[in-house]
Protein backbone atom coordinates (compact mmCIF):
# COMPACT_ATOMS: atom_id res chain seq x y z
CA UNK A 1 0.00 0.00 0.00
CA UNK A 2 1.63 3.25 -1.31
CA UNK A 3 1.92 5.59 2.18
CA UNK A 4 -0.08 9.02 2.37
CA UNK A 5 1.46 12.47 2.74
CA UNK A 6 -0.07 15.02 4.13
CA UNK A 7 0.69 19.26 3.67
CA UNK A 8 -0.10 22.44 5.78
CA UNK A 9 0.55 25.58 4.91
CA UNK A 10 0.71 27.88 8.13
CA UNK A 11 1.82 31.25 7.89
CA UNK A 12 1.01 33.00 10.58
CA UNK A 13 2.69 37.16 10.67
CA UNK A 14 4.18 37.88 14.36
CA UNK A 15 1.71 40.63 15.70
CA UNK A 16 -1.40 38.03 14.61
CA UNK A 17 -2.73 34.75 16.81
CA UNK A 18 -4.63 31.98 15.36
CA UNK A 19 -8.55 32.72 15.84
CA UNK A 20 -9.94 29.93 14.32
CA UNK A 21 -9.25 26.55 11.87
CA UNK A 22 -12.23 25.61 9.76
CA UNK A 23 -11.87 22.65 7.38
CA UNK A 24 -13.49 23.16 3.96
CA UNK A 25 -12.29 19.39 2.42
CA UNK A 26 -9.50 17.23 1.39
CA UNK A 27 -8.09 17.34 -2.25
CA UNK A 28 -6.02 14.46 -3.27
CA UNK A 29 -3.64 14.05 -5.88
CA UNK A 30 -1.07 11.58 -6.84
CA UNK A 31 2.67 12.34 -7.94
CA UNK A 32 5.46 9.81 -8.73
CA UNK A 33 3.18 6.77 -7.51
CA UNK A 34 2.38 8.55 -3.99
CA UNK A 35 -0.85 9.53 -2.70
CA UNK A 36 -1.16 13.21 -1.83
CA UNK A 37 -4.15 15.07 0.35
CA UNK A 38 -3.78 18.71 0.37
CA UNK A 39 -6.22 19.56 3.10
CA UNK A 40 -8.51 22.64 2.43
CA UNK A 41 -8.96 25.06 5.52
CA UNK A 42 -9.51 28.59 6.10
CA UNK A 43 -7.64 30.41 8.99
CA UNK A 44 -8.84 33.58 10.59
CA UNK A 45 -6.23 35.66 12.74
CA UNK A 46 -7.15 38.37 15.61
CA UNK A 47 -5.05 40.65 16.91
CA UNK A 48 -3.00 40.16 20.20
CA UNK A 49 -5.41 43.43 21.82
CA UNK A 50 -8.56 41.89 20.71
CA UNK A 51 -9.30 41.14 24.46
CA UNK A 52 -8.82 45.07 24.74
CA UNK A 53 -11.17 45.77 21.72
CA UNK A 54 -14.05 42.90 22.76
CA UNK A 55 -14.02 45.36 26.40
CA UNK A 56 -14.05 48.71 24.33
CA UNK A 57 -16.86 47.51 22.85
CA UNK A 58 -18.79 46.24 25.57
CA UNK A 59 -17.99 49.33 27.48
CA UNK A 60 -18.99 51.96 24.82
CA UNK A 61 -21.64 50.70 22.64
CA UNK A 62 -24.27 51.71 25.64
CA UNK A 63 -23.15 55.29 24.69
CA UNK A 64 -22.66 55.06 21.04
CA UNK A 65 -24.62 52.72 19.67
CA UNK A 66 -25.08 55.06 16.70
CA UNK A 67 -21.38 55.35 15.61
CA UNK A 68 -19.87 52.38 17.80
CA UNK A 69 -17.80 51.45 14.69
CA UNK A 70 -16.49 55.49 14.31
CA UNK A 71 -15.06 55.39 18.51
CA UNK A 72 -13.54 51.99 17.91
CA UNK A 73 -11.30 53.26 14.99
CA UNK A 74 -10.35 56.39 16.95
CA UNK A 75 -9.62 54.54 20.29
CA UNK A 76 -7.64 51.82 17.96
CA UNK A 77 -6.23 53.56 15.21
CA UNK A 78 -7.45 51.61 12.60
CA UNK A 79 -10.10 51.93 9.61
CA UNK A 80 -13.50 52.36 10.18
CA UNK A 81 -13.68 48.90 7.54
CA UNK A 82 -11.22 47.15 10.19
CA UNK A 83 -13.24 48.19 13.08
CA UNK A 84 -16.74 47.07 11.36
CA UNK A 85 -15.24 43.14 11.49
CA UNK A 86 -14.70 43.00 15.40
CA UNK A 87 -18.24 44.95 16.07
CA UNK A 88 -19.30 41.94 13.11
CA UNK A 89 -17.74 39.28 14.78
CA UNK A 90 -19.34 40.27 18.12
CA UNK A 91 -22.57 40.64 17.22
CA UNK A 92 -22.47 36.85 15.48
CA UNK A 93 -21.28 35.86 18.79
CA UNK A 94 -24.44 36.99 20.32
CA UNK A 95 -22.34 39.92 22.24
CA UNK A 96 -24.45 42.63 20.61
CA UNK A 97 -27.70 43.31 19.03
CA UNK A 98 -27.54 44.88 15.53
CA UNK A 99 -30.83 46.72 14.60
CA UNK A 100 -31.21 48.92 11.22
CA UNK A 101 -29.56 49.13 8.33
CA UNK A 102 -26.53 51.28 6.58
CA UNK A 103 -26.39 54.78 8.33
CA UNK A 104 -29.47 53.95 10.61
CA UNK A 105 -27.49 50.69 12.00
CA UNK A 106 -27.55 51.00 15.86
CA UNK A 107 -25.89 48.53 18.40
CA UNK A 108 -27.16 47.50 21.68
CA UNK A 109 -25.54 44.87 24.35
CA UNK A 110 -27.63 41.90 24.26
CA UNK A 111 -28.66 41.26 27.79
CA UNK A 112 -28.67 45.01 28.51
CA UNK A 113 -31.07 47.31 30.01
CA UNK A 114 -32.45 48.93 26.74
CA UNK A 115 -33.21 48.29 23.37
CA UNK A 116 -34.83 50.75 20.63
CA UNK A 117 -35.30 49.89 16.93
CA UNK A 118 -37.74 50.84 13.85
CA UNK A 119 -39.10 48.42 11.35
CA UNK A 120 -40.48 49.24 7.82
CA UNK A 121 -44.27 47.71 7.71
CA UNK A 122 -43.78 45.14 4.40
CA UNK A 123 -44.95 41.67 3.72
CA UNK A 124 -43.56 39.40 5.96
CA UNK A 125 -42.97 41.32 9.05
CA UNK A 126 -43.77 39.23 12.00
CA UNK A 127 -43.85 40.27 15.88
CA UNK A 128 -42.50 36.87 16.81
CA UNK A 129 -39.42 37.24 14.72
CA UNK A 130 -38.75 40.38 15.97
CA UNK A 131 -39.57 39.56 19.79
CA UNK A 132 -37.26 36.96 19.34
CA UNK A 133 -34.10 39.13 17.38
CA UNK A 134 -34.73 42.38 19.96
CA UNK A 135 -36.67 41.87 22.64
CA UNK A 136 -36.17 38.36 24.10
CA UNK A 137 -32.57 39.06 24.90
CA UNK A 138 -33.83 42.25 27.16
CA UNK A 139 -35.78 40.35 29.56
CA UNK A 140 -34.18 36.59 29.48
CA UNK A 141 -33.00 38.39 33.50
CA UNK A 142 -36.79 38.67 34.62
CA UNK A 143 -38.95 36.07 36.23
CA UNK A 144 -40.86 33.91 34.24
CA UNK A 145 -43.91 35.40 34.42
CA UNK A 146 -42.68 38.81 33.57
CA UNK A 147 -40.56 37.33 30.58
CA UNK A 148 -44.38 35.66 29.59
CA UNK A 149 -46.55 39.08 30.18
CA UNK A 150 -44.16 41.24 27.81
CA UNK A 151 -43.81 38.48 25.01
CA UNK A 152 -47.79 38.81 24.86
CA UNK A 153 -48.38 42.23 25.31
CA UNK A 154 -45.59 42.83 22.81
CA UNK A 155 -46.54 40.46 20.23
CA UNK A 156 -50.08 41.80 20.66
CA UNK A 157 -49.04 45.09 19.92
CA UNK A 158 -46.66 44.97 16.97
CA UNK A 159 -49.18 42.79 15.10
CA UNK A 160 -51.79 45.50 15.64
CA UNK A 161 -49.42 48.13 13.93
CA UNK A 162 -48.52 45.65 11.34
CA UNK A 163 -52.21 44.67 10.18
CA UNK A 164 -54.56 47.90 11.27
CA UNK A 165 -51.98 51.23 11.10
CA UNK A 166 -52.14 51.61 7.53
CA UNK A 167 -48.35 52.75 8.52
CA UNK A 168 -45.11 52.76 6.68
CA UNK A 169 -43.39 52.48 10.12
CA UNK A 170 -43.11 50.65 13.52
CA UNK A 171 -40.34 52.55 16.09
CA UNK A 172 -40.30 50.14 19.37
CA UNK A 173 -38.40 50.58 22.80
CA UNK A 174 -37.74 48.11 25.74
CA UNK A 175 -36.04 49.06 28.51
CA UNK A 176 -35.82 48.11 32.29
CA UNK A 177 -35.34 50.94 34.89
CA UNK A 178 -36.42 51.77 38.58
CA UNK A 179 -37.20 47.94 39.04
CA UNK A 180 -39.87 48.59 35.99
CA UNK A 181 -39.39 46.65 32.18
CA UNK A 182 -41.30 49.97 30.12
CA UNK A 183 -42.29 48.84 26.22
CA UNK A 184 -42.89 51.68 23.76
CA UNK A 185 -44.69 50.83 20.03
CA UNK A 186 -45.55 53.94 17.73
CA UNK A 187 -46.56 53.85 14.24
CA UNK A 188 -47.03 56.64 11.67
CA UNK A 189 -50.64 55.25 10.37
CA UNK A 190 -54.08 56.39 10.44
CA UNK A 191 -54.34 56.85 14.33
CA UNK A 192 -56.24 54.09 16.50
CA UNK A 193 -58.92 56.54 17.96
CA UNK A 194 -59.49 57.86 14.35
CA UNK A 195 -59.70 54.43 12.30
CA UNK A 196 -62.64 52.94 14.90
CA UNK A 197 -64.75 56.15 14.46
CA UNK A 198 -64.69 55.66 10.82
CA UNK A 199 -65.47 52.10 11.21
CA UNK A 200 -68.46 52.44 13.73
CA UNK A 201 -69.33 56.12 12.04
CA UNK A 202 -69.44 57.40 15.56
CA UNK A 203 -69.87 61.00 15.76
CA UNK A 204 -67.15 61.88 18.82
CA UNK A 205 -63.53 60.28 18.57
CA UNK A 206 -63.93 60.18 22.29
CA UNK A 207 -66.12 57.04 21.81
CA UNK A 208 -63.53 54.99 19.93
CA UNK A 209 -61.99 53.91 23.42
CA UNK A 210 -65.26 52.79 25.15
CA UNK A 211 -65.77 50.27 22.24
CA UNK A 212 -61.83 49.30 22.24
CA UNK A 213 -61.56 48.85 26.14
CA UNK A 214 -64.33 46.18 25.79
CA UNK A 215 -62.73 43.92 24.13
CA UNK A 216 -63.67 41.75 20.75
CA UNK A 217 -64.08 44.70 19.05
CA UNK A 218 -61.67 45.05 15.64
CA UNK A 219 -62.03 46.74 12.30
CA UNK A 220 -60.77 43.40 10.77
CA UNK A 221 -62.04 40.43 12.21
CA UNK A 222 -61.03 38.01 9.86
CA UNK A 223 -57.36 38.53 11.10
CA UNK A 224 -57.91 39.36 14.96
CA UNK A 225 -60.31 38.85 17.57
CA UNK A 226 -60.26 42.39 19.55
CA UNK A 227 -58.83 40.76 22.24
CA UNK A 228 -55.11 41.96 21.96
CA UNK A 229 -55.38 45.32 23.70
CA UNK A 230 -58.22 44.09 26.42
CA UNK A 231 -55.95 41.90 27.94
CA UNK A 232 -52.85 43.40 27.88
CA UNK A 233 -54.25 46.52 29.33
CA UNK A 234 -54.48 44.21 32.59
CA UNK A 235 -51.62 42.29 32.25
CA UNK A 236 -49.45 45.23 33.06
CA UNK A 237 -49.15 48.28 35.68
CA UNK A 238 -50.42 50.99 33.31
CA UNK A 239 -51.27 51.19 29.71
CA UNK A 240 -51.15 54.19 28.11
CA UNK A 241 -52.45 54.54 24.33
CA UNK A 242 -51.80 58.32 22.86
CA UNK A 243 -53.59 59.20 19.38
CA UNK A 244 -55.10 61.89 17.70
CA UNK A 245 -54.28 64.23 20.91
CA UNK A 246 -56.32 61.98 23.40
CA UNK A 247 -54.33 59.83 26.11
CA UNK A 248 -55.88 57.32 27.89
CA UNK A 249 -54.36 55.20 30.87
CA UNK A 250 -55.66 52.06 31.70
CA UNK A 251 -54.49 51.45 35.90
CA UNK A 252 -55.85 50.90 38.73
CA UNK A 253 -58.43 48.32 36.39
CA UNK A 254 -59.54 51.51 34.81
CA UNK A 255 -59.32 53.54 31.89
CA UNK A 256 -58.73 57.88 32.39
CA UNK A 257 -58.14 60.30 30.17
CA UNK A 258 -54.85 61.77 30.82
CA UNK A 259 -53.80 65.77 30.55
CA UNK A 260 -50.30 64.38 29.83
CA UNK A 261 -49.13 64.78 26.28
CA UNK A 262 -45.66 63.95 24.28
CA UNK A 263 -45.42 66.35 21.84
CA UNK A 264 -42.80 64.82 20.35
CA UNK A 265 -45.66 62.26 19.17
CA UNK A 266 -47.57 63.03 15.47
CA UNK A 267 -49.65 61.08 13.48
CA UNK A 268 -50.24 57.26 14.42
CA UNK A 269 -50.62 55.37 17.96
CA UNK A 270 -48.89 55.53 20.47
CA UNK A 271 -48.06 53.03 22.90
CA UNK A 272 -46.79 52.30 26.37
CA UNK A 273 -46.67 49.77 28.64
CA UNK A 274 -45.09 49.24 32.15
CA UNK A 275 -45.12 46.41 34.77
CA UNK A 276 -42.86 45.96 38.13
CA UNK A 277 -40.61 43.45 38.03
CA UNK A 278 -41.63 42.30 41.57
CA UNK A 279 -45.41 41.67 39.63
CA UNK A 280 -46.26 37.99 40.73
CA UNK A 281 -49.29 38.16 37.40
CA UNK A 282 -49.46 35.42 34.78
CA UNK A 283 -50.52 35.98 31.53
CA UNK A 284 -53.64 32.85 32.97
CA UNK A 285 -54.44 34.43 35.74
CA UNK A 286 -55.79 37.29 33.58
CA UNK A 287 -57.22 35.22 31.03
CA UNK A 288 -59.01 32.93 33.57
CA UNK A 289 -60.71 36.44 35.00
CA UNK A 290 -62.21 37.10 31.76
CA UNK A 291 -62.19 33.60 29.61
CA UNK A 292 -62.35 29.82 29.40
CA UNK A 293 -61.49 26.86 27.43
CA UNK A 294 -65.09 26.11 26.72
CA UNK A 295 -66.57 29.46 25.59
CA UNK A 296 -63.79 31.67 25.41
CA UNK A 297 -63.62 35.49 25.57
CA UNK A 298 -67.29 35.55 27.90
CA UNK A 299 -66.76 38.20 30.46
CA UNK A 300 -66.21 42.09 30.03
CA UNK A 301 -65.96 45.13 32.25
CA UNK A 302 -67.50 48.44 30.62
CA UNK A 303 -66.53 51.64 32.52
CA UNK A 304 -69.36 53.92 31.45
CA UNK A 305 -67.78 57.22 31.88
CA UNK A 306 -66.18 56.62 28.45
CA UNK A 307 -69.68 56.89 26.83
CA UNK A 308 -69.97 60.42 27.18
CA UNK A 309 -67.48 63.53 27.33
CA UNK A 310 -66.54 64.58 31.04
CA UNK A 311 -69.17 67.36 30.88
CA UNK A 312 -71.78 65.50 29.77
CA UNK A 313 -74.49 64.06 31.85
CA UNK A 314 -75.25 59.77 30.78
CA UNK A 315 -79.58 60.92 30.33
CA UNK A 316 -80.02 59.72 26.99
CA UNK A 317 -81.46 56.02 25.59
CA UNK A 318 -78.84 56.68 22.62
CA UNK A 319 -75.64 57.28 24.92
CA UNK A 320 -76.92 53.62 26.92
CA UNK A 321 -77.21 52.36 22.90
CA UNK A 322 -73.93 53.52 21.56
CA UNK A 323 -72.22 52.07 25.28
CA UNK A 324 -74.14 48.89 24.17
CA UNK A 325 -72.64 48.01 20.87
CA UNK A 326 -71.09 44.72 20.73
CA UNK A 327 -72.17 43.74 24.61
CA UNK A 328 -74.59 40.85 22.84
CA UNK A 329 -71.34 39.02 21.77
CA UNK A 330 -70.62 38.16 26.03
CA UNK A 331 -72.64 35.92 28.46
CA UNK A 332 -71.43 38.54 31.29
CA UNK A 333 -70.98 41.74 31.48
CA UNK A 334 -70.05 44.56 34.44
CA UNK A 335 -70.70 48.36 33.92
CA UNK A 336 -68.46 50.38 36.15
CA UNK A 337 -69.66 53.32 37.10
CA UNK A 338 -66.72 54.75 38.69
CA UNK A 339 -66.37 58.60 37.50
CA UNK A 340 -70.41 58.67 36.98
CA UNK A 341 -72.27 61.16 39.02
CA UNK A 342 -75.21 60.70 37.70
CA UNK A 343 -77.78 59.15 35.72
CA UNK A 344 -80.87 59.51 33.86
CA UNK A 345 -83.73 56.94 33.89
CA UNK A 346 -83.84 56.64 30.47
CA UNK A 347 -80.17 55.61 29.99
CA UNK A 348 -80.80 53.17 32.90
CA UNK A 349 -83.72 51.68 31.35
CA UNK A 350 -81.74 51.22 28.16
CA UNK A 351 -78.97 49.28 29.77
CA UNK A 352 -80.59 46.85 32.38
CA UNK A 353 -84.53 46.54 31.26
CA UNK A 354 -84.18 47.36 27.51
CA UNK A 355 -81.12 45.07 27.10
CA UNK A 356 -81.80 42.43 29.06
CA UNK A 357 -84.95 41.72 27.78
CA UNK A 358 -83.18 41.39 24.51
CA UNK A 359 -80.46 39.41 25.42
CA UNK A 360 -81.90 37.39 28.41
CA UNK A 361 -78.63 34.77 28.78
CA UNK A 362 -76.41 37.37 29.33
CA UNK A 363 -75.73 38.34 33.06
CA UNK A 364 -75.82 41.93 33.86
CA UNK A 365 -73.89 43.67 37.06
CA UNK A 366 -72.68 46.93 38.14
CA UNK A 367 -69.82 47.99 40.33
CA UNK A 368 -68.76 51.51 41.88
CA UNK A 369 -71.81 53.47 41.73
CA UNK A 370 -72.34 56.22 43.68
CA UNK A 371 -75.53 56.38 46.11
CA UNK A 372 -77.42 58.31 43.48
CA UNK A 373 -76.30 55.99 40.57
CA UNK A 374 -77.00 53.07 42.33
CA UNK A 375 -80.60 53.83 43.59
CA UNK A 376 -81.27 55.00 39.81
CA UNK A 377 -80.75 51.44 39.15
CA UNK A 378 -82.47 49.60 41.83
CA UNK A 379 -85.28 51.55 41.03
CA UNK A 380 -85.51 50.40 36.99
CA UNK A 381 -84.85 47.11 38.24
CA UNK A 382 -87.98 47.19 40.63
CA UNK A 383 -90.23 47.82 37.43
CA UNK A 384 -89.04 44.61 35.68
């Protein structure tokens, strides 16, 4: 048996050290009666201060995520080119977090405190994808429960933006701070306040967050239930939704319109949510308030002051009819009357005679009404 030979090529210059071998295949040959292999294999070198360069980078991209690759060449001395391949090689290591492209590029530590990116709204886009690439990495160092809470109220959000914004854009910011994780999703579309009063043709914007906060309302139902915001409204702390100059919190299981503004903000939705990272909730123990395997989505909570402006008394049988849109689709359903001061008969009469009598499976209660509210009530129920 003629014997084998084998040949390596190593050159490696004195200020370089061997990063990596990589075999890409054996050639073989034969010369003179003798079996050759030339083995195929790539060889990448780093330099002897990469240690220094991997901590540069860890230490600075926090305050220059924008031009990370710019500081490194300064700090270094080298090209901007050279300087691109260690912030490259650390981001396939799973170091950093690359969002954007060419001069938007940004660069965030992966297991950091903050994270902000944009996406262009095109076919394709999906929420997990992006939870996954951005997000996930933010809040692997939170509980379980917390880590389950933002993937849904995330998720939730970003598809909303994809499928109902009629947007070009979708700017998103995580970040974790005073013992809080705070999530931030604007578009530049239509406005959510503004696309559900041209849907339901309502006559005051105001009204497009009494139908929203009920839940299983959506302007596209073959794609999405109109659960989304519902229950991520009480998965966390506070939810805040800003659009077409109204802001409304949901806290304190409530919804209020806020004075705040962020006039930084334009045209589209805005977004935030926040939840303490000492929260003990689980994504099932709000479902389980409100739903079941067996029927589902079956129990809402209506707070009535969002059927009228603040100024305006609730007197009318058409306020108690535009408050009742969509109500027939639950087998429970609790008006809270916090923020009411009072009532007329004939809206009363709408709601819990009118109603009912239409829709005699579905269970009817009331919570937080005021002495005058409440005996408004008692009363139309006496005449049943």
């Amino acid at each position: 048996m003629q014997g084998i030979k084998f040949f390596y090529s190593f050159i490696t210059p004195l200020f370089m050290s061997v990063w990596s071998v990589r075999w890409l295949g054996v050639y073989k040959e034969h010369i003179n009666g003798l079996q050759y292999e030339r083995r195929l294999v790539t060889i990448s070198f780093m330099s002897k201060n990469y240690s220094k360069i991997r901590d540069f980078i860890v230490k600075s991209v926090e305050s220059h995520s924008a031009d990370l690759a710019n500081e490194l060449s300064k700090n270094f001395g080298f090209s901007r080119q050279r300087a691109h391949t260690y912030i490259k090689r650390e981001t396939k290591k799973g170091t950093l977090i690359k969002v954007g492209q060419t001069r938007a590029t940004r660069y965030f530590l992966a297991g950091s405190n903050r994270v902000e990116f944009s996406e262009k709204i095109r076919p394709g886009l999906a929420e997990d994808i992006i939870w996954s690439k951005y997000v996930k990495p933010i809040v692997l160092k939170c509980s379980t429960n917390i880590q389950h809470l933002s993937a849904y109220g995330f998720t939730e959000i970003f598809n909303n933006a994809i499928d109902h914004s009629e947007g070009t854009i979708i700017y998103s910011k995580v970040e974790i701070k005073n013992n809080n994780l705070e999530v931030t999703i604007m578009d530049n579309g239509i406005g959510i306040f503004q696309k559900i009063k041209e849907a339901l043709n309502l006559e005051s914007i105001r009204e497009s967050i009494l139908h929203l906060s009920k839940g299983k309302f959506t302007t596209d139902p073959s794609k999405h239930t109109g659960e989304g915001i519902f229950f991520t409204s009480r998965m966390f702390d506070s939810f805040s939704i800003l659009s077409s100059d109204l802001f409304y919190i949901f806290q304190n299981k409530g919804w209020l319109l806020s004075p705040e503004k962020n006039e930084k903000f334009g045209k589209g939705t805005y977004i935030k949510m926040r939840i303490s990272l000492n929260s003990k909730k689980t994504p099932k123990e709000i479902f389980d308030q409100y739903a079941n395997q067996e029927i589902g989505f079956w129990k809402t909570v209506v707070a009535v002051a969002l059927s009228a402006d603040p100024s305006e008394p609730h007197i009318s049988r058409s306020q108690a009819k535009r408050l009742l849109i969509g109500l027939e689709k639950f087998k429970a359903v609790v008006f809270d009357f916090k923020g009411v001061e009072s009532v007329g008969q004939a809206f009363i009469d709408e709601v819990f005679r009118v109603f009912k009598l239409e829709h005699q499976k579905i269970d009817l209660k009331y919570v937080n009404a005021n002495e005058e509210v409440a005996s408004m009530i008692k009363r139309v129920l006496a005449t049943k």
